[in-house]
C-alpha atoms as a PDB file:
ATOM      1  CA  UNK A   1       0.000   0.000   0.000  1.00  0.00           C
ATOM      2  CA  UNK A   2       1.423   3.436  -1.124  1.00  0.00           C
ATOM      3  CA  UNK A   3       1.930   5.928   1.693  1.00  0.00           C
ATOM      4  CA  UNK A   4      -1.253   8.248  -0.453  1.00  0.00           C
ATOM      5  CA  UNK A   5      -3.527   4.794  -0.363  1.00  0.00           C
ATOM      6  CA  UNK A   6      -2.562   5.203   3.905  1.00  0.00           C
ATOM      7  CA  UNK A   7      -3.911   8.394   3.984  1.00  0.00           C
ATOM      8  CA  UNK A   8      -6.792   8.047   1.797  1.00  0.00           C
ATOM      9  CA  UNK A   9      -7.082   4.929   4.273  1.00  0.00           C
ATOM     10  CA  UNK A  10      -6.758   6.884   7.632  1.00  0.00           C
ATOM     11  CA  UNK A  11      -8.912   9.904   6.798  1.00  0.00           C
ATOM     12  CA  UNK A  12     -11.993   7.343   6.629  1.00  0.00           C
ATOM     13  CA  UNK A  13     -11.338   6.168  10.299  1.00  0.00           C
ATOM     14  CA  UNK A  14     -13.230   7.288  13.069  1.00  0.00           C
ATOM     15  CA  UNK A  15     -10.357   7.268  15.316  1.00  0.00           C
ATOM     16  CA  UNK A  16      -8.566   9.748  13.283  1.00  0.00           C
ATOM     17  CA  UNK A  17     -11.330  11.954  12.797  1.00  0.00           C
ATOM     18  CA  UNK A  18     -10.328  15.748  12.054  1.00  0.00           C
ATOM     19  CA  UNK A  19      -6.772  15.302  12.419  1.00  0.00           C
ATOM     20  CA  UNK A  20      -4.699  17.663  10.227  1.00  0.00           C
ATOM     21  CA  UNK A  21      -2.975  16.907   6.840  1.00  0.00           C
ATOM     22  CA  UNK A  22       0.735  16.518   8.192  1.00  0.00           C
ATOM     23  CA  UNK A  23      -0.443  14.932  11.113  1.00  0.00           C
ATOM     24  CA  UNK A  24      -2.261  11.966   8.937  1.00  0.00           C
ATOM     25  CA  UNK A  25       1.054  11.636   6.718  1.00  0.00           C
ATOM     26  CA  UNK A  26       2.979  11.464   9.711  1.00  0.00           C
ATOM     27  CA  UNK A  27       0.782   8.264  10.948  1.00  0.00           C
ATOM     28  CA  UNK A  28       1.344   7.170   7.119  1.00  0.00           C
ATOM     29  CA  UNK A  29       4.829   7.225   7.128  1.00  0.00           C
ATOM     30  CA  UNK A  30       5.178   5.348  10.697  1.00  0.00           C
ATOM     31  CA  UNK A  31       2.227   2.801   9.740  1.00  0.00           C
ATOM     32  CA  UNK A  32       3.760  -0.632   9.073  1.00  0.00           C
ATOM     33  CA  UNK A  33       1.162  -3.008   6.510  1.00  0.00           C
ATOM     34  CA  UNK A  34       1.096  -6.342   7.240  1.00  0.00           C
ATOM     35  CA  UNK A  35      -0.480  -9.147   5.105  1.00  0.00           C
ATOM     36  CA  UNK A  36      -1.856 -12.107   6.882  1.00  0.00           C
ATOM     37  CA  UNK A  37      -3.380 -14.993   6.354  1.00  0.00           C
ATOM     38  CA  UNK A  38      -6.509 -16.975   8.134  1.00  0.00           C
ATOM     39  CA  UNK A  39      -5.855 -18.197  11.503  1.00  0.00           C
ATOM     40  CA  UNK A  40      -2.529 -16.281  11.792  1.00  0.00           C
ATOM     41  CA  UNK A  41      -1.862 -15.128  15.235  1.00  0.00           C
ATOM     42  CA  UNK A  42      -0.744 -11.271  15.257  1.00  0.00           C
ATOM     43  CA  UNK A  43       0.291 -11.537  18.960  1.00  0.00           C
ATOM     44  CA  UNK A  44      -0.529 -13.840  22.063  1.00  0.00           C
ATOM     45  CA  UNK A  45      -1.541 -12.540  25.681  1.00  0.00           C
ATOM     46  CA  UNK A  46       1.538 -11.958  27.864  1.00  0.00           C
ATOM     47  CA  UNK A  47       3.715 -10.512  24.659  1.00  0.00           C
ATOM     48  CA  UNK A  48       4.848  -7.457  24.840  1.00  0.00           C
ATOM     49  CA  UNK A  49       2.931  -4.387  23.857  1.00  0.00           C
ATOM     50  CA  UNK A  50       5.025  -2.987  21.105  1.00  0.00           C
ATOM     51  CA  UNK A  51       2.394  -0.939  19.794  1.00  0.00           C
ATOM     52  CA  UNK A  52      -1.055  -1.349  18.431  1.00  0.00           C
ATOM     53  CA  UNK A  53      -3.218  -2.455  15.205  1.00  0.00           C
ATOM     54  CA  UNK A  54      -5.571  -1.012  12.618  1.00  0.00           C
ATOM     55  CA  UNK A  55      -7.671  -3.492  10.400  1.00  0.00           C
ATOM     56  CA  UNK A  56      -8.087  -2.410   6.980  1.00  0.00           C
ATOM     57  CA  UNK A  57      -9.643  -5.179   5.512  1.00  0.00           C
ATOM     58  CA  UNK A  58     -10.673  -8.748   7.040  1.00  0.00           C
ATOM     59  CA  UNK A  59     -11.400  -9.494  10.809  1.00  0.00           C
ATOM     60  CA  UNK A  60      -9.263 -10.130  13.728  1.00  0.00           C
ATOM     61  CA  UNK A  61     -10.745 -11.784  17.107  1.00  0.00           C
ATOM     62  CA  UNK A  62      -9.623 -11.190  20.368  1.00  0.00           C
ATOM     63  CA  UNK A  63      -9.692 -13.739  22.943  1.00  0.00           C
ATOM     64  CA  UNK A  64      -8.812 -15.256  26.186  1.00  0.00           C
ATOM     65  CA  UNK A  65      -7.786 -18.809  26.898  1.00  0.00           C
ATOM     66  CA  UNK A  66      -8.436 -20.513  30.472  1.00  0.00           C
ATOM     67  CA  UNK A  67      -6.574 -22.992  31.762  1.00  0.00           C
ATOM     68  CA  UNK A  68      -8.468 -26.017  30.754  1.00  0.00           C
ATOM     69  CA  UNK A  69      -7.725 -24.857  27.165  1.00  0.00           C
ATOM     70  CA  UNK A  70     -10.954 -23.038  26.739  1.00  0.00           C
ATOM     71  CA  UNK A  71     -11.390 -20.188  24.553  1.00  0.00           C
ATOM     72  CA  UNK A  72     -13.552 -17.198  24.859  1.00  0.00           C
ATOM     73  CA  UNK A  73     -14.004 -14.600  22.350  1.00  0.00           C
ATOM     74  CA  UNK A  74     -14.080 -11.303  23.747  1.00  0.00           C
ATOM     75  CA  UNK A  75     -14.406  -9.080  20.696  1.00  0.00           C
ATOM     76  CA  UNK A  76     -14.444  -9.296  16.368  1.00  0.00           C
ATOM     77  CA  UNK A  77     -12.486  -6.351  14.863  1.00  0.00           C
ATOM     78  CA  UNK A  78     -13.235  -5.332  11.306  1.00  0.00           C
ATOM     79  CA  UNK A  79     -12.274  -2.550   8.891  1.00  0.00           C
ATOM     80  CA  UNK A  80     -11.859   0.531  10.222  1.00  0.00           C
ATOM     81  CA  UNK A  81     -11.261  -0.320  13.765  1.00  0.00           C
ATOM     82  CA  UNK A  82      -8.091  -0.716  16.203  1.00  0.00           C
ATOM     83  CA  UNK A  83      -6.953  -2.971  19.021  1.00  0.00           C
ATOM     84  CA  UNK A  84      -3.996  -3.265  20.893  1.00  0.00           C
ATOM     85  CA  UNK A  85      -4.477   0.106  21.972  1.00  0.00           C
ATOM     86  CA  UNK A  86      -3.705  -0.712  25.700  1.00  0.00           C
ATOM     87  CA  UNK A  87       0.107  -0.577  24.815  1.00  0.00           C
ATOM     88  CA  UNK A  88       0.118   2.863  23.583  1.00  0.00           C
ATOM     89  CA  UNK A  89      -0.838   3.886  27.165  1.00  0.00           C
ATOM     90  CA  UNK A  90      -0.042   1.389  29.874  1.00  0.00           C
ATOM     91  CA  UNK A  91       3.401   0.520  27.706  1.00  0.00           C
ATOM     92  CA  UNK A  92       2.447  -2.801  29.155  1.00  0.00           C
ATOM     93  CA  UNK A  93       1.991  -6.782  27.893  1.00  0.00           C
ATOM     94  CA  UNK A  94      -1.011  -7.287  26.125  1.00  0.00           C
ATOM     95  CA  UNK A  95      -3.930  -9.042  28.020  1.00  0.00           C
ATOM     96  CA  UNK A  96      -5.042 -10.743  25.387  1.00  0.00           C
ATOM     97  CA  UNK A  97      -4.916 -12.696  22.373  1.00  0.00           C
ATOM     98  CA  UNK A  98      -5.318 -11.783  18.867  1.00  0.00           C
ATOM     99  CA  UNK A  99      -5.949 -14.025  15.705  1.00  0.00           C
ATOM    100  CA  UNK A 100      -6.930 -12.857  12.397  1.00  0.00           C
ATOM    101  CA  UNK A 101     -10.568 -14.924  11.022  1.00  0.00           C
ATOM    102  CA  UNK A 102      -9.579 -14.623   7.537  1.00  0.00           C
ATOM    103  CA  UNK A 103      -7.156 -13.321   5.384  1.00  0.00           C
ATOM    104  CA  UNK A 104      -6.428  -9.690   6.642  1.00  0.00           C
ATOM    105  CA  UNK A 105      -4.749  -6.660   5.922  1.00  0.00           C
ATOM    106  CA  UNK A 106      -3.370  -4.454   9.074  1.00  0.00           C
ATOM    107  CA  UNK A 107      -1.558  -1.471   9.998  1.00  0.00           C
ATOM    108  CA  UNK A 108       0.774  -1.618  12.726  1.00  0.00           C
ATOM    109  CA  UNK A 109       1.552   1.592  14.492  1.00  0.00           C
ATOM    110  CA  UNK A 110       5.162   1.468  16.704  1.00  0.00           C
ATOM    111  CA  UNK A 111       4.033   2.889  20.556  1.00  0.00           C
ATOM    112  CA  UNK A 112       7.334   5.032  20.920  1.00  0.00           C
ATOM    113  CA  UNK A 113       6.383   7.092  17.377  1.00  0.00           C
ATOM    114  CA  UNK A 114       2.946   7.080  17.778  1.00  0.00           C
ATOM    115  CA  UNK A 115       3.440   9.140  21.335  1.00  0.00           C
ATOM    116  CA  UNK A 116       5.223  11.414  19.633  1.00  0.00           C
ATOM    117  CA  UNK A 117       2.499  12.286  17.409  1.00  0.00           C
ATOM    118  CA  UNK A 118      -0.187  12.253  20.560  1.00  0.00           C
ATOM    119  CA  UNK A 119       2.497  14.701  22.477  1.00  0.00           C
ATOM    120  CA  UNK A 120       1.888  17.515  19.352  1.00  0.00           C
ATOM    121  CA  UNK A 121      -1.921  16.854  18.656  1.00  0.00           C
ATOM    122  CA  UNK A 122      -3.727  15.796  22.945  1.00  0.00           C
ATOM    123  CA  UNK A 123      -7.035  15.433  21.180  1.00  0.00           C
ATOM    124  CA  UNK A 124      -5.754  12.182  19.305  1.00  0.00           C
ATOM    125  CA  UNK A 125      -5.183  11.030  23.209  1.00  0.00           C
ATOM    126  CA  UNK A 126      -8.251  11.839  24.287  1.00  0.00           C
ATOM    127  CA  UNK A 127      -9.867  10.566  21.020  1.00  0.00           C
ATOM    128  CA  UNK A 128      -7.970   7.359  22.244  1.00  0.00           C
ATOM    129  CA  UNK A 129      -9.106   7.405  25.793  1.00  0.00           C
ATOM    130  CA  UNK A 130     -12.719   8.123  24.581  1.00  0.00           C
ATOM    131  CA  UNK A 131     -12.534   4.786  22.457  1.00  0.00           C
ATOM    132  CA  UNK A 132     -11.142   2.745  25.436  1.00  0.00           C
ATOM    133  CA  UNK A 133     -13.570   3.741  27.805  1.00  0.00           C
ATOM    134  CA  UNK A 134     -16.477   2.621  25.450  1.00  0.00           C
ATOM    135  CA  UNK A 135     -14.320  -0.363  24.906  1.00  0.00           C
ATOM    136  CA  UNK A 136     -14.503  -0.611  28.871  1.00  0.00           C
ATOM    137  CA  UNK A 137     -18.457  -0.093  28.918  1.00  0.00           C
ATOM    138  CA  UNK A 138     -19.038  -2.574  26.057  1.00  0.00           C
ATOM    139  CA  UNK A 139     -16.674  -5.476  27.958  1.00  0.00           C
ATOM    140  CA  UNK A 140     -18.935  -4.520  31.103  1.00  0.00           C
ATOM    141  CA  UNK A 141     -21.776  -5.395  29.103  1.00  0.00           C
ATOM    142  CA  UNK A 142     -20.602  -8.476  28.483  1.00  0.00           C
ATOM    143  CA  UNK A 143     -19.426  -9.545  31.825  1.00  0.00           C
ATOM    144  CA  UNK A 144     -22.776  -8.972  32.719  1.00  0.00           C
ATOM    145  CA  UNK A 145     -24.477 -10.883  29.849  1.00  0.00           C
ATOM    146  CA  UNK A 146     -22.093 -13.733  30.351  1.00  0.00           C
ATOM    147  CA  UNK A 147     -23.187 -13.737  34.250  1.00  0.00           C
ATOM    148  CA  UNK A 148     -26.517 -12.933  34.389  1.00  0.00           C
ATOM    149  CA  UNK A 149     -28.436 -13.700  31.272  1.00  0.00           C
ATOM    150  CA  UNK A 150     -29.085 -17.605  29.860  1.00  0.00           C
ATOM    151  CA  UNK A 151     -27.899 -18.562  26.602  1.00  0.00           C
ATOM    152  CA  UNK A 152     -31.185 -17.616  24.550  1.00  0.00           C
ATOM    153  CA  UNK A 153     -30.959 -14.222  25.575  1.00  0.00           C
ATOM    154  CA  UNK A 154     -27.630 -13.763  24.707  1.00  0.00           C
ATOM    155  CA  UNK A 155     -28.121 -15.046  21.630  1.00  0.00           C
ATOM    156  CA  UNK A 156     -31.793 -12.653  21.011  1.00  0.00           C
ATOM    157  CA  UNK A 157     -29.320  -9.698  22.309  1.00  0.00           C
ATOM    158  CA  UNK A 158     -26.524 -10.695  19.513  1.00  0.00           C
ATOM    159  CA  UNK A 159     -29.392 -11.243  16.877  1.00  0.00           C
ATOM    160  CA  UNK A 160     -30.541  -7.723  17.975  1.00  0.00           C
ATOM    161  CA  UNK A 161     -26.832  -5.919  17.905  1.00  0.00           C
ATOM    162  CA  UNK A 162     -26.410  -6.992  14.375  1.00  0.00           C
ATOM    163  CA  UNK A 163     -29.866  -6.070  12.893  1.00  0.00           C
ATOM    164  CA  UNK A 164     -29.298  -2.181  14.722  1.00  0.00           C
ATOM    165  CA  UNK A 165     -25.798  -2.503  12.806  1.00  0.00           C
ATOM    166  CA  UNK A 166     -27.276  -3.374   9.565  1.00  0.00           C
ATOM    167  CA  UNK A 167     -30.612  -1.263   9.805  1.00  0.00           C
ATOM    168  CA  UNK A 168     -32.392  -4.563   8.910  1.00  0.00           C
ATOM    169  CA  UNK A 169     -34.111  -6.979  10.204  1.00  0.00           C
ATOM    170  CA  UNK A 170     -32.214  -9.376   7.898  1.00  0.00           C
ATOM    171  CA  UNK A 171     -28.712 -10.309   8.052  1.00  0.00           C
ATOM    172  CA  UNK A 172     -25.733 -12.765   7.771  1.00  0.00           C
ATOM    173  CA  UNK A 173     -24.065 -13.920  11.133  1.00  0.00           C
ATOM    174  CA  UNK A 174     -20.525 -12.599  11.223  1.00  0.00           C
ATOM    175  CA  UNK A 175     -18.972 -15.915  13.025  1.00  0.00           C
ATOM    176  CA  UNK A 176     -19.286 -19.801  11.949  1.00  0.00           C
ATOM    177  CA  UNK A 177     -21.320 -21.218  14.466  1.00  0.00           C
ATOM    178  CA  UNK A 178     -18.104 -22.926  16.521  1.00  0.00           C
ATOM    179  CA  UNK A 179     -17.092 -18.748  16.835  1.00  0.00           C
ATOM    180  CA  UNK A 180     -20.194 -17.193  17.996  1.00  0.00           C
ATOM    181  CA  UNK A 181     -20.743 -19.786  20.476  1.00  0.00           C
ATOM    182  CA  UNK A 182     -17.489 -18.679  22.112  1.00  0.00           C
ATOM    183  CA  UNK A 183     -18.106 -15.495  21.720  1.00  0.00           C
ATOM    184  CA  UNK A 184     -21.427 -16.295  23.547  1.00  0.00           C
ATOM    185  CA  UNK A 185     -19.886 -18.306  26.246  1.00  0.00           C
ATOM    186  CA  UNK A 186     -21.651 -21.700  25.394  1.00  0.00           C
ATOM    187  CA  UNK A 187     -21.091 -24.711  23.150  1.00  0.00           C
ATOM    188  CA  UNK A 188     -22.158 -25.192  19.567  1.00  0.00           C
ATOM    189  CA  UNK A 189     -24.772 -27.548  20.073  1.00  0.00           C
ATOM    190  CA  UNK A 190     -26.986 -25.371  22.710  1.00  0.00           C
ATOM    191  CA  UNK A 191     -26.382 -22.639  20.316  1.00  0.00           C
ATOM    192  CA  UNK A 192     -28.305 -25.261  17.743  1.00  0.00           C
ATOM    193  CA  UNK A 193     -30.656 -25.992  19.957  1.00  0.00           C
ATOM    194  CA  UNK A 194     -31.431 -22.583  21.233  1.00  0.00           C
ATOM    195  CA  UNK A 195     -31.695 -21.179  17.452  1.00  0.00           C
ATOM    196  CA  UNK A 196     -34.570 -24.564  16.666  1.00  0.00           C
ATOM    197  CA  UNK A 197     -36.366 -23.104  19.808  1.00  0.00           C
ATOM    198  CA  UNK A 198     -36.468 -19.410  18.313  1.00  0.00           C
ATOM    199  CA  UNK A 199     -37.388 -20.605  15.206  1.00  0.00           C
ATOM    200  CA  UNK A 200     -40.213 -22.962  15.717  1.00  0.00           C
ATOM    201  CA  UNK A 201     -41.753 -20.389  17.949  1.00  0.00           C
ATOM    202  CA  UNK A 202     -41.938 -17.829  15.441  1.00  0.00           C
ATOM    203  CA  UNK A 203     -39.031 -15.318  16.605  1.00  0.00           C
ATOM    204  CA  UNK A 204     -36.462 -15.733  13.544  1.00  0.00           C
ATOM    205  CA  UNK A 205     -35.685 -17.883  10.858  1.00  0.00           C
ATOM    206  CA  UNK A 206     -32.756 -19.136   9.864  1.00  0.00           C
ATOM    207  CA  UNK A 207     -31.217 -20.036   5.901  1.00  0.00           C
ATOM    208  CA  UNK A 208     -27.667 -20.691   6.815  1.00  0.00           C
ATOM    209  CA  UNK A 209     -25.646 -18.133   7.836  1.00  0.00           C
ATOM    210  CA  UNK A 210     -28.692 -15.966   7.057  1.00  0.00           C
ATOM    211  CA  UNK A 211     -30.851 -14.793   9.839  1.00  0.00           C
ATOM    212  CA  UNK A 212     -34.390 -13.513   9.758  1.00  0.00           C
ATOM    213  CA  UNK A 213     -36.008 -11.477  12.606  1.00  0.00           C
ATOM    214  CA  UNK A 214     -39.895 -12.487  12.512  1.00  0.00           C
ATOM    215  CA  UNK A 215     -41.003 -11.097  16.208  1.00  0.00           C
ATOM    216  CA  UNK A 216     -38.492  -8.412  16.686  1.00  0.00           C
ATOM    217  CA  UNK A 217     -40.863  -7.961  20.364  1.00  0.00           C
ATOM    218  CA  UNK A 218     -41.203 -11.177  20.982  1.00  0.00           C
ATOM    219  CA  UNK A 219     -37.274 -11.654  20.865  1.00  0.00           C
ATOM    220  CA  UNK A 220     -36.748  -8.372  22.550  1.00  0.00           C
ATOM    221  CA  UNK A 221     -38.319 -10.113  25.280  1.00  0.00           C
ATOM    222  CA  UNK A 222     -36.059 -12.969  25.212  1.00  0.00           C
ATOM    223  CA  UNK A 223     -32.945 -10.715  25.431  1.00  0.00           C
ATOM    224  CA  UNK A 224     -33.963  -8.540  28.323  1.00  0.00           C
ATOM    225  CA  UNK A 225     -35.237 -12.019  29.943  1.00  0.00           C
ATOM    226  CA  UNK A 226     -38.474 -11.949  30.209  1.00  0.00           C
ATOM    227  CA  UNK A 227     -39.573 -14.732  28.492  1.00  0.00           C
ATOM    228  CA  UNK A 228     -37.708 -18.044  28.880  1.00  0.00           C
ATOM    229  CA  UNK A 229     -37.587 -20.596  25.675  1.00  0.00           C
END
């Protein structure tokens, strides 16, 4: 990618919203590209924070492994969006793991350059800080789903997330099945058997990877808990 293709890149992300001209060249001529395939790790929790990551195209999921070997998604990064932003700050080992879900482009930014650029322009740091306190809220939200709410309606709440996303009531799941149910903290086969429930009771229906809303009340209902399947 040509340092002009960077820009044009950069100017389209949210996190560098309204920065100037020099400034976005500057993050050009720092950014490192890397090309990776499917299932490539791009760093491991406990490895040093170097710096952090910018997908431009494909998806990268973080995650956390326990000690039995189990793996639990915490969050699917696509284009447009960063991670790895704890080491620009903390200057500290990253607390997670990263993995790209198919073939992926990134930028890498270096931490020791990139605080040189926040040190001339303090809103990029607080543009920063703003993005890793909703990343804060949003894992929050999930703690909380994870401990409070049964599987069905933390599937109904996913179903829900990616239909406000898309502005439609129909749309394609963004993980295989084996991914979204660690992302949801279960196993595939409840996630089966939970989606057979929704659908023979009217709520969604399903064509694949293609998901229908039907009832968007009625599973509404099922997300805040109010209704058990």
């Amino acid at each position: 990618m040509h340092t002009e293709t960077i820009i044009d890149f950069l100017t389209r992300v949210d996190l560098f919203g309204g920065l100037q001209e020099e400034y976005l060249a500057f993050l050009a001529e720092i950014a490192r590209e890397m090309h990776v395939t499917k299932g490539q790790s791009i760093f491991w929790a406990g490895d040093a924070g170097t710096g952090f990551y910018l997908v431009k195209t494909g998806r990268v999921k973080i995650f956390r492994t326990s000690f039995s070997g189990k793996e639990h998604i915490l969050h699917v990064f696509g284009s447009g969006e960063a991670f790895g932003e704890v080491a620009v700050f903390a200057g500290d080992r990253f607390p997670a793991s990263a993995v790209t879900l198919e073939p992926s482009r990134l930028l890498f930014f270096p931490r020791d350059a990139f605080r040189k650029l926040l040190a001339r322009e303090p809103d990029l740091a607080l543009q920063m800080l703003a993005l890793l306190s909703r990343r804060l809220r949003s894992f929050v939200n999930k703690v909380e789903e994870l401990s409070l709410k049964e599987v069905p309606a933390r599937l109904a709440s996913h179903f829900l997330l990616l239909a406000a996303a898309g502005q439609t009531d129909t749309f394609t799941l963004d993980l295989s099945k084996t991914e979204l149910s660690k992302y949801l903290g279960t196993i595939p086969e409840t996630l089966s058997r939970t989606l057979r429930k929704m659908e023979s009771q009217g709520l969604v229906r399903g064509n694949g990877a293609c998901i229908r809303i039907l009832d968007r009340p009625g599973l509404e209902e099922v997300a805040e808990g109010l209704v058990r399947l």
